[in-house]
N, C-alpha and C. Protein backbone atom coordinates (compact mmCIF):
# COMPACT_ATOMS: atom_id res chain seq x y z
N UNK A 1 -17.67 7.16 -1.47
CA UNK A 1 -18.17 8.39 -0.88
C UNK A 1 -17.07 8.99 -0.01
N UNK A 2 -16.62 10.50 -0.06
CA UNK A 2 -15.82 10.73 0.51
C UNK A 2 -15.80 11.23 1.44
N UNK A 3 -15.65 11.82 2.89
CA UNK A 3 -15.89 11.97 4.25
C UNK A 3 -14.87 13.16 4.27
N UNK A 4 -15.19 14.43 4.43
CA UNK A 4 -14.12 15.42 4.95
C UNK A 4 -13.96 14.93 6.38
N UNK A 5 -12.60 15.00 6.89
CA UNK A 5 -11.81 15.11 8.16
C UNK A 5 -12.10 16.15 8.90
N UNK A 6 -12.48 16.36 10.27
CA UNK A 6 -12.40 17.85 10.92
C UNK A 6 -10.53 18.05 11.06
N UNK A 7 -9.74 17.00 11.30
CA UNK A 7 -8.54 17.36 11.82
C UNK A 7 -7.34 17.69 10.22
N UNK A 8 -6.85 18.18 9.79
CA UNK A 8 -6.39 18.28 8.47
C UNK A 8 -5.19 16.81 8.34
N UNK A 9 -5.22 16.16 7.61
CA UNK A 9 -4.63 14.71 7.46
C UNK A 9 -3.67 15.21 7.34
N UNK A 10 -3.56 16.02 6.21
CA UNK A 10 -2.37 16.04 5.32
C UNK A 10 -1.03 16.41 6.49
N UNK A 11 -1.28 16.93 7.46
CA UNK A 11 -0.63 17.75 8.32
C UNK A 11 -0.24 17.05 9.81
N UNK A 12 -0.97 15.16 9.57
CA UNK A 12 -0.47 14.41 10.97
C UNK A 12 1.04 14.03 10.07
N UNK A 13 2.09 14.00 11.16
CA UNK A 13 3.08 13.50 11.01
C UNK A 13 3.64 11.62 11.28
N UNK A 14 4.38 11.38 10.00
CA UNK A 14 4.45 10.07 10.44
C UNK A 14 6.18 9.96 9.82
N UNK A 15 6.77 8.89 9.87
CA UNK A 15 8.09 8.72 9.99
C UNK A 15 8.19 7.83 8.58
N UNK A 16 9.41 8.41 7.60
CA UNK A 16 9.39 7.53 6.54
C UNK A 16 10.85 6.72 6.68
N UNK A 17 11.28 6.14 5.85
CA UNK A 17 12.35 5.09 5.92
C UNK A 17 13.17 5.20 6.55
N UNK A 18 14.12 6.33 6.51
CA UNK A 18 15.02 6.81 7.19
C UNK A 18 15.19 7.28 8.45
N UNK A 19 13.89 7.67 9.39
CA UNK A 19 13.54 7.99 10.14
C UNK A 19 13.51 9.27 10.29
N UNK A 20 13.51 10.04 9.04
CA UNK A 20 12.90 11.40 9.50
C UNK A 20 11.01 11.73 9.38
N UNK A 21 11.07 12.45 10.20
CA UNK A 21 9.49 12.91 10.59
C UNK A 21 8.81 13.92 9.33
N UNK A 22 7.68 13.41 8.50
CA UNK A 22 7.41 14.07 7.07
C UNK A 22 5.84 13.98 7.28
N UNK A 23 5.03 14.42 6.33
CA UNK A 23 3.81 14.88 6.72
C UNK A 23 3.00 14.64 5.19
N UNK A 24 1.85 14.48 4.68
CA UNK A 24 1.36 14.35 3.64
C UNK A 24 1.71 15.66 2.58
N UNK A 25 1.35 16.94 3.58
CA UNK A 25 1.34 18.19 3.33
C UNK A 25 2.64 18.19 2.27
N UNK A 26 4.02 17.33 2.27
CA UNK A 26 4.62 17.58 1.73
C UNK A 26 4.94 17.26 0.30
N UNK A 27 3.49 16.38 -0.13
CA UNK A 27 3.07 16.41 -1.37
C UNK A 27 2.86 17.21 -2.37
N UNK A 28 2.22 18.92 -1.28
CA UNK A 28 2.11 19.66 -2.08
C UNK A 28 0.30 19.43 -2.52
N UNK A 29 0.25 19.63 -3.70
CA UNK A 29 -1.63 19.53 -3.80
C UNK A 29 -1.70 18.18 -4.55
N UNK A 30 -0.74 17.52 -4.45
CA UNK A 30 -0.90 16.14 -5.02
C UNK A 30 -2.03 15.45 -4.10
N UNK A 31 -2.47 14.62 -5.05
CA UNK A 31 -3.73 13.20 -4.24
C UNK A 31 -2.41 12.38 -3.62
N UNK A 32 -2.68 11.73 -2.92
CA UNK A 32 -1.89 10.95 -2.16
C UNK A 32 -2.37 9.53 -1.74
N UNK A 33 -1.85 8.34 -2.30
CA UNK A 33 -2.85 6.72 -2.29
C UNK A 33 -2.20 6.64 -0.89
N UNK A 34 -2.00 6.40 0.11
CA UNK A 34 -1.43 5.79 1.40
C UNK A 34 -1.89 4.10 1.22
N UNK A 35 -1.20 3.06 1.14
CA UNK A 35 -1.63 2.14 0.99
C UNK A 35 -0.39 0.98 2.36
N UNK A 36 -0.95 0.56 3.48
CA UNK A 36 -0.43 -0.52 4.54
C UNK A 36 -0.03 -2.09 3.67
N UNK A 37 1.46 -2.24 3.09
CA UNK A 37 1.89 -3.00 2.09
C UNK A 37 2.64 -4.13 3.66
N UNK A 38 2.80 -5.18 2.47
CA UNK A 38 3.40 -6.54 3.33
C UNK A 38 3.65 -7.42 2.27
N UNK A 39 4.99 -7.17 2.56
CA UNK A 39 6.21 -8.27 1.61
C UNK A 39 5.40 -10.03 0.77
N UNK A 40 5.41 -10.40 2.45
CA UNK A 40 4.87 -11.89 2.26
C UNK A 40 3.56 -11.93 2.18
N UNK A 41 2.44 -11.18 1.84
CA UNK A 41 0.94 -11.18 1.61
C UNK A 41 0.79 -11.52 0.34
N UNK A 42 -0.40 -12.89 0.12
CA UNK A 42 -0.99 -12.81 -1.18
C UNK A 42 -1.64 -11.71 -1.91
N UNK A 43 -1.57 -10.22 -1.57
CA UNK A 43 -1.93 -9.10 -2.14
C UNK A 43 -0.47 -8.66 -2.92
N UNK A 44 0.23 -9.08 -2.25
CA UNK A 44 1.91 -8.37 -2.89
C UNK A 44 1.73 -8.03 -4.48
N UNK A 45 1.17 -8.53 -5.24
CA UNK A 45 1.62 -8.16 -6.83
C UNK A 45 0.40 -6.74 -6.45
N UNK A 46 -0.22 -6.73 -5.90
CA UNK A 46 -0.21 -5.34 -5.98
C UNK A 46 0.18 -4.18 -6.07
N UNK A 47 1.76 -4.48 -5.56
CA UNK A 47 2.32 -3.31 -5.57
C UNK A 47 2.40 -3.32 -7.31
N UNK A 48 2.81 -3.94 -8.06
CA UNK A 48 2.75 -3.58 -9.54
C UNK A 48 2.39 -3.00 -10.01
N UNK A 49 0.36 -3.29 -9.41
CA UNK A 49 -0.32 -2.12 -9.75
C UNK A 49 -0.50 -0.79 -9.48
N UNK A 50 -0.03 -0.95 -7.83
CA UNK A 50 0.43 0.49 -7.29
C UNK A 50 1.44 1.57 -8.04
N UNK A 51 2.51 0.90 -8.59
CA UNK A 51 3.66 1.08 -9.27
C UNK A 51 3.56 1.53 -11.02
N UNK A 52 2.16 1.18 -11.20
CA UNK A 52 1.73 1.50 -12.35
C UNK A 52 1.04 2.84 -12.29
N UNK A 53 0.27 2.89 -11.13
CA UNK A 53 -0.56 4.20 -11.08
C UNK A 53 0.25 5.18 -10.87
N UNK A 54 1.54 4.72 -9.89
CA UNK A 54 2.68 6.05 -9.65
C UNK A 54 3.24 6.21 -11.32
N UNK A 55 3.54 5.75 -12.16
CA UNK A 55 3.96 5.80 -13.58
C UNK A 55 3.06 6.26 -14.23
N UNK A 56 1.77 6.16 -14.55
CA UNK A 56 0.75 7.09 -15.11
C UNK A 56 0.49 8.50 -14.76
N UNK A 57 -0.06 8.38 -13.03
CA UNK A 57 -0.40 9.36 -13.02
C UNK A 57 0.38 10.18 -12.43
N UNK A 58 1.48 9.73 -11.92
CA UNK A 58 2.45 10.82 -11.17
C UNK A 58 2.98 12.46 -11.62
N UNK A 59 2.92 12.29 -13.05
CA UNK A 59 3.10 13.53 -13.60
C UNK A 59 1.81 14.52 -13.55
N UNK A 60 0.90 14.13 -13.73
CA UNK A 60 -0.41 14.59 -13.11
C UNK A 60 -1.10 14.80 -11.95
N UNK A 61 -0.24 14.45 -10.89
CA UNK A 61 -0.69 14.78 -9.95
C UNK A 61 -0.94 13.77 -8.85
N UNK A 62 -0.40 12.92 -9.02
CA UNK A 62 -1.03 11.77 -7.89
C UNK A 62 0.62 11.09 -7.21
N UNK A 63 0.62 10.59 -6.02
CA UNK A 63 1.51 10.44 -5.09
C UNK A 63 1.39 9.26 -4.57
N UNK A 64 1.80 7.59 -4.91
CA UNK A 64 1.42 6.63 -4.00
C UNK A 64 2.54 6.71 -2.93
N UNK A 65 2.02 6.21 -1.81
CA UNK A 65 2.92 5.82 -0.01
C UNK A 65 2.53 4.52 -0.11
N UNK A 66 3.74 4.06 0.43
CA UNK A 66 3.51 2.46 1.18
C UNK A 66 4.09 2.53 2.21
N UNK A 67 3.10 2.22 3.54
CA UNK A 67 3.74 2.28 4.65
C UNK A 67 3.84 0.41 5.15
N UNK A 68 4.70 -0.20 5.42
CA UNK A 68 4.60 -1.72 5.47
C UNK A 68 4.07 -1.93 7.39
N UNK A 69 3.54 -2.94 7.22
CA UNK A 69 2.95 -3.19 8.32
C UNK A 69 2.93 -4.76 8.45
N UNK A 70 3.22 -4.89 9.90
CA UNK A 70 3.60 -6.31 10.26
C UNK A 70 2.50 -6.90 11.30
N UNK A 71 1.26 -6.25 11.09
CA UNK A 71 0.16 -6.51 11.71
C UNK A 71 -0.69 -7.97 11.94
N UNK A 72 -0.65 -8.18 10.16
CA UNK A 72 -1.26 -9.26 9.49
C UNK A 72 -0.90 -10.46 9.65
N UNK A 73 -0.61 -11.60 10.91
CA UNK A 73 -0.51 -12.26 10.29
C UNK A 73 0.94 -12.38 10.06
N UNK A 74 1.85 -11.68 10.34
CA UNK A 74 3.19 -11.35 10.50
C UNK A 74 3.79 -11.20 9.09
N UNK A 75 3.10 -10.89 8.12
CA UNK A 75 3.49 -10.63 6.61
C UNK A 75 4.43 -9.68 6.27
N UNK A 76 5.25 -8.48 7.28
CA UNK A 76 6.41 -7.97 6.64
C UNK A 76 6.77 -8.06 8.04
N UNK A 77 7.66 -9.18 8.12
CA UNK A 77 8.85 -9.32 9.63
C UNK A 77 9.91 -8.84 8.67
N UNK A 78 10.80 -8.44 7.92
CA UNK A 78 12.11 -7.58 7.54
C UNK A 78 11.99 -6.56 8.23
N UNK A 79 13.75 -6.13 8.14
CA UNK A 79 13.99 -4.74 8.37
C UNK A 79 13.77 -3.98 7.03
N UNK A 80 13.47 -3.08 7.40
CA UNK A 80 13.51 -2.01 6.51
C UNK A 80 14.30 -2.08 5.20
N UNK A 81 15.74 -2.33 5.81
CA UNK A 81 16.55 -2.79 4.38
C UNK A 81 15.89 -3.63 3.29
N UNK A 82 15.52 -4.72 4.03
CA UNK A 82 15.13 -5.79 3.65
C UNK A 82 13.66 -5.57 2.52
N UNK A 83 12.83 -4.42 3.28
CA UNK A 83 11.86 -4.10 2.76
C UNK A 83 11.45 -3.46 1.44
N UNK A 84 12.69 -2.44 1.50
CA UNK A 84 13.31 -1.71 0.70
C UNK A 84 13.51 -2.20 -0.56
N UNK A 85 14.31 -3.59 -0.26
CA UNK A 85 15.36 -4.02 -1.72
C UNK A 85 14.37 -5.09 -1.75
N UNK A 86 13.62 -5.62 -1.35
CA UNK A 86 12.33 -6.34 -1.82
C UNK A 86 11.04 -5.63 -2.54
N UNK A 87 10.89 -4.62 -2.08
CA UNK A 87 10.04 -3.91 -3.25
C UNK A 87 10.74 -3.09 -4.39
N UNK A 88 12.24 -2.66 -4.21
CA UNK A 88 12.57 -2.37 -5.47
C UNK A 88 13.12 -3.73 -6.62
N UNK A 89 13.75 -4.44 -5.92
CA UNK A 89 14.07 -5.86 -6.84
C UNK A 89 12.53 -6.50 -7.07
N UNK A 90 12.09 -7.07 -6.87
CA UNK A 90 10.67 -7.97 -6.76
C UNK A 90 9.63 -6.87 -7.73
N UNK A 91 9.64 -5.31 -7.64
CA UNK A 91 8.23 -5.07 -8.01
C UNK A 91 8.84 -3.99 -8.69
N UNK A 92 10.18 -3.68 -8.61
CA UNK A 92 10.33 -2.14 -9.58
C UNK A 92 10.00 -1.21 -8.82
N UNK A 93 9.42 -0.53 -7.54
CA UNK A 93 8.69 0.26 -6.73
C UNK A 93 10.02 1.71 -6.88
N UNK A 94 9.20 2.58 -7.48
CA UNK A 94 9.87 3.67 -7.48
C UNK A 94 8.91 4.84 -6.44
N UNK A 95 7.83 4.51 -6.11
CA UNK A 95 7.25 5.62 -4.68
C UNK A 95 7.64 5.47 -3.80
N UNK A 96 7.85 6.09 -2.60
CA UNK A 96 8.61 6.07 -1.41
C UNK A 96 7.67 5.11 -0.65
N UNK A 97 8.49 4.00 0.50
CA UNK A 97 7.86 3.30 1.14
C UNK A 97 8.51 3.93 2.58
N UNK A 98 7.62 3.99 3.24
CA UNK A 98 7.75 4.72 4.90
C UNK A 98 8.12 4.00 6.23
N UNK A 99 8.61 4.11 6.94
CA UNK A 99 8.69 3.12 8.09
C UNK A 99 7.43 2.34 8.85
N UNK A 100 7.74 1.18 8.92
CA UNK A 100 6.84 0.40 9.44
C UNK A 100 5.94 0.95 10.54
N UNK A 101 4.44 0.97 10.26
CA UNK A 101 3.60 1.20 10.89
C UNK A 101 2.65 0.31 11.83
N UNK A 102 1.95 0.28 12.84
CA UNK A 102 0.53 -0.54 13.36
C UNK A 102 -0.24 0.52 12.79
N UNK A 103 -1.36 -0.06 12.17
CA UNK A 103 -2.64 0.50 11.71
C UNK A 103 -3.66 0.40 12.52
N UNK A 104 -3.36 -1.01 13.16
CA UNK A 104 -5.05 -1.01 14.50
C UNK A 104 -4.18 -0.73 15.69
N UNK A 105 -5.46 -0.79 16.65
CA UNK A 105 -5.01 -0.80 17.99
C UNK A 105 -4.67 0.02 18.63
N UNK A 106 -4.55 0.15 20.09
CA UNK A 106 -4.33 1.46 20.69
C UNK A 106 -2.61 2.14 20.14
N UNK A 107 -1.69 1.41 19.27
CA UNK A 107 -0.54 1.79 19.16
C UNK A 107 -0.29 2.27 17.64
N UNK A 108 -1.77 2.08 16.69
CA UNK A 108 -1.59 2.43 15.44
C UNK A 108 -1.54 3.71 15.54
N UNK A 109 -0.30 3.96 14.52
CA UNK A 109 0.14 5.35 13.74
C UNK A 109 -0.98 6.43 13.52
N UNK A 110 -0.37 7.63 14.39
CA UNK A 110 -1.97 8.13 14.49
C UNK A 110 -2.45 9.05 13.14
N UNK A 111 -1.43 8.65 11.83
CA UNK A 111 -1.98 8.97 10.21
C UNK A 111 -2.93 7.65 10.16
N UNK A 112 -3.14 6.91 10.54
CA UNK A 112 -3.82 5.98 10.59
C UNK A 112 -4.94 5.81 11.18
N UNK A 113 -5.14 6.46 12.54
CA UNK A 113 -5.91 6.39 13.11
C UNK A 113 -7.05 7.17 12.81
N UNK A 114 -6.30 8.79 12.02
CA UNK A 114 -7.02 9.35 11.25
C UNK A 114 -7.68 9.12 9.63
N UNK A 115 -7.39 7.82 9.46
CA UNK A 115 -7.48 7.76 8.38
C UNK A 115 -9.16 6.64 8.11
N UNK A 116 -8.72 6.12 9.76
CA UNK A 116 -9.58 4.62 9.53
C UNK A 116 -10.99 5.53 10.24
N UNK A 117 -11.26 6.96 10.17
CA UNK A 117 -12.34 7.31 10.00
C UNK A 117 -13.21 7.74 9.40
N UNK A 118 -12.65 7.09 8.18
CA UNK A 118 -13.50 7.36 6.54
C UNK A 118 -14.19 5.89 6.10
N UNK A 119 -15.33 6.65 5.76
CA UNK A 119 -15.99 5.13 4.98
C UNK A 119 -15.34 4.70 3.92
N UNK A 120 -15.27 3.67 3.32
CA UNK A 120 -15.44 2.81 2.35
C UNK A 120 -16.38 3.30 1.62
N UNK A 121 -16.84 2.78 -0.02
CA UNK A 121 -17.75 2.75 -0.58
C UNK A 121 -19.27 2.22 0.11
N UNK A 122 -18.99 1.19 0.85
CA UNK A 122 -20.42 0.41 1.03
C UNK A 122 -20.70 1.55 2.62
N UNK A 123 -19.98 2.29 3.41
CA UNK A 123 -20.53 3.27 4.75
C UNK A 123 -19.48 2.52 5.69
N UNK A 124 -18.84 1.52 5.56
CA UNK A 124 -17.90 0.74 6.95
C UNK A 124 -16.86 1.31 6.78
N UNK A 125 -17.01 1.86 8.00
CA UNK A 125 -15.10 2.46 8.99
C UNK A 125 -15.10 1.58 10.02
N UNK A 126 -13.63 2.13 10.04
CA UNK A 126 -13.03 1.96 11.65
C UNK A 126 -11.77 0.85 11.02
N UNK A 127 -11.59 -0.29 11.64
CA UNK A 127 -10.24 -1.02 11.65
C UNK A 127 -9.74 -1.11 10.10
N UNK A 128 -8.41 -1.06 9.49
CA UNK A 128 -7.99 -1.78 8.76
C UNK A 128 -8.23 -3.46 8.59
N UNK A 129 -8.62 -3.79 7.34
CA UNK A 129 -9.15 -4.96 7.63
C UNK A 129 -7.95 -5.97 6.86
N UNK A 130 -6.92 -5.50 6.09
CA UNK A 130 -5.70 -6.57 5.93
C UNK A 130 -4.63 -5.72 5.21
N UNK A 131 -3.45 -6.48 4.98
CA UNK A 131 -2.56 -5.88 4.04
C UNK A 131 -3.09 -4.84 2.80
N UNK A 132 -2.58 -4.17 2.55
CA UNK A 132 -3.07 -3.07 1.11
C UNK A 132 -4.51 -2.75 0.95
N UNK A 133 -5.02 -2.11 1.99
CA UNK A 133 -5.93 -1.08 2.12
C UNK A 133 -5.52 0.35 1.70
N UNK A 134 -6.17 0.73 0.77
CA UNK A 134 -5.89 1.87 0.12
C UNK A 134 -6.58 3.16 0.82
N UNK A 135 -6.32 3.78 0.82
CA UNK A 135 -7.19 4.97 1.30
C UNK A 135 -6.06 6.42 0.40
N UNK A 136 -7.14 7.08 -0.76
CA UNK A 136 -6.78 8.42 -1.54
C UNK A 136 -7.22 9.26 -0.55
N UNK A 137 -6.41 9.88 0.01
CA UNK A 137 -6.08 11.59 0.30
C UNK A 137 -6.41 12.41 -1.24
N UNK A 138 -7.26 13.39 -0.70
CA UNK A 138 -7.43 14.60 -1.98
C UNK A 138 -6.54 15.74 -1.63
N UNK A 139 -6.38 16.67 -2.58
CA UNK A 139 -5.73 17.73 -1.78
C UNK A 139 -6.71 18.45 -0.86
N UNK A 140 -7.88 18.44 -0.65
CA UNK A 140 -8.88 18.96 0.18
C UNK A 140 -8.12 18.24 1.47
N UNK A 141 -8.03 17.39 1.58
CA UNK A 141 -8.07 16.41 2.51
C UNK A 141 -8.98 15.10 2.86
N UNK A 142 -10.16 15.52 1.63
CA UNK A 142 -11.06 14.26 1.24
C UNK A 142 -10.51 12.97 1.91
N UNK A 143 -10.91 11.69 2.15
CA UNK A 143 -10.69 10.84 1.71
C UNK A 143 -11.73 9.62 1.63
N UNK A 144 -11.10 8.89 -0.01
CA UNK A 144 -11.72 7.47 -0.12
C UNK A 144 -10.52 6.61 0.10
N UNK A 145 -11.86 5.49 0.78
CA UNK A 145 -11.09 4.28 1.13
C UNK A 145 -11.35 3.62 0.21
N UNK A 146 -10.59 2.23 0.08
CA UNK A 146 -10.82 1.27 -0.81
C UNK A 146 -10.22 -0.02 0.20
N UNK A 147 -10.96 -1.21 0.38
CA UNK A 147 -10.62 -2.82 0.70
C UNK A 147 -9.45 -2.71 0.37
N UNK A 148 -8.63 -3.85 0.90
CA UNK A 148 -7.37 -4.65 0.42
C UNK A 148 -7.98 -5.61 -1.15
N UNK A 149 -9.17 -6.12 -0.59
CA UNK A 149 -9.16 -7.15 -2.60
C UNK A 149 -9.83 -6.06 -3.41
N UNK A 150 -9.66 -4.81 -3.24
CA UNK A 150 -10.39 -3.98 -4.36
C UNK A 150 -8.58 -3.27 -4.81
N UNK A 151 -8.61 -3.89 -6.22
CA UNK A 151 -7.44 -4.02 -6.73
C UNK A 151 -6.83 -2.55 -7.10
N UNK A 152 -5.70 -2.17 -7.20
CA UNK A 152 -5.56 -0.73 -7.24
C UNK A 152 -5.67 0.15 -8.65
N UNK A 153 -6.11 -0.72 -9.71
CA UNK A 153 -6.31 -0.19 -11.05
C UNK A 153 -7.81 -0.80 -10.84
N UNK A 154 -8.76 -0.86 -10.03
CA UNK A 154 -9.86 -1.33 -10.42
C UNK A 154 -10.47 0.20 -10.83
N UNK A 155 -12.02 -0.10 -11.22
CA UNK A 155 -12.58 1.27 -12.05
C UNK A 155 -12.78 2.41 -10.97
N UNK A 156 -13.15 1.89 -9.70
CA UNK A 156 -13.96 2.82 -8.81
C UNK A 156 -12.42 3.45 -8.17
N UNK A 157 -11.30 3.55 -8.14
CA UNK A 157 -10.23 3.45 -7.86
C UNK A 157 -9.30 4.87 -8.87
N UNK A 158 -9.60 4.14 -9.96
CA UNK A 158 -9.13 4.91 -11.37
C UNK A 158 -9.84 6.41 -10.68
N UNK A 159 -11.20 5.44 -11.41
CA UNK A 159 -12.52 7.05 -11.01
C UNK A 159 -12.03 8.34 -10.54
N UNK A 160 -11.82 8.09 -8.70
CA UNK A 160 -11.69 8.65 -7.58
C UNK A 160 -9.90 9.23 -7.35
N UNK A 161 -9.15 8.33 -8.27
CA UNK A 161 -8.12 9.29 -8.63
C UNK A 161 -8.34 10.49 -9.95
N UNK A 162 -8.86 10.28 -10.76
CA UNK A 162 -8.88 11.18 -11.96
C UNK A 162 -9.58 12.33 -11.58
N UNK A 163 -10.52 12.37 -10.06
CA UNK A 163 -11.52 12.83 -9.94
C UNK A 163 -10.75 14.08 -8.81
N UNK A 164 -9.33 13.03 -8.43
CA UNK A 164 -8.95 14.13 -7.40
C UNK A 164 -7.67 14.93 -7.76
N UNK A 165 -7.22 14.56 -9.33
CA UNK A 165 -6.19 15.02 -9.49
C UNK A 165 -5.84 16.41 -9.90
N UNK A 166 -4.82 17.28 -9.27
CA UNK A 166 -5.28 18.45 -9.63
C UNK A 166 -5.40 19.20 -10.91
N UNK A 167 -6.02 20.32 -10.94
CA UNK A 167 -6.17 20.72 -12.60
C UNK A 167 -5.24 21.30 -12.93
């Protein structure tokens, strides 16, 4: 179920690899997956699947982010470099991965903060609950969330991208 934002998402600013300051908006009317990735997490082959959906549907309209987060459990302690040439060697990752974020807490990234006020399928917001939590941006500014074990080619996933991609 998807929850319009009063504040426009697409338009909070957050910092990608390099450290320049970029914004969803600069997608354009692309859907946008934002997904909180971590090197050393038993979720990691996810990115594959992430990496698959950027290869399908990217020409159509869809945009995955990985912003890495060292929240969990301490699952991405690298630098950036490190982060970098671990998701392009290890997984093939051709979508842009963003500078390390906090997702909870009074110091999480406040694309984040806006983000963790969308339900899930089952009605639960609020905290990120582990590595690779997905949450689709629409070009409305919609968004669905999806769990970390709700896999990123699962059906309800597919669905809610095909559903937001533009015409």
């Amino acid at each position: 179920m998807a929850e319009t934002q009063t504040v426009d998402i697409r338009d909070i600013p957050y910092v990608d690899a390099t450290g320049a300051e970029r914004t969803l908006a600069e997608f354009g009317d692309k859907a946008v997956l934002v997904v909180n990735v971590a090197s050393k997490c038993g979720l990691a082959p996810q990115y594959e699947q992430l990496e698959e959906l950027q290869r399908t549907y990217g020409e159509r309209g869809l945009q995955v982010v990985g912003f890495p987060c060292n929240q969990f459990m301490g699952q991405e302690p690298g630098s950036m470099e490190e982060i970098l040439e671990y998701c392009s060697v290890t997984w093939g990752v051709s979508f842009p991965i963003m500078d390390k974020v906090r997702v909870n807490g009074s110091h999480a990234a406040p694309l984040y903060k806006a983000l963790k006020k969308s339900k899930n399928v089952e009605g639960a917001k609020g905290p990120v609950m582990w590595n690779f939590e997905k949450f689709l941006v629409t070009p409305s500014g919609d968004v669905h969330r999806f769990r970390p074990q709700t896999k990123p080619d699962a059906p309800e996933v597919i669905a809610a991208i095909e559903a937001s991609l533009p015409a």
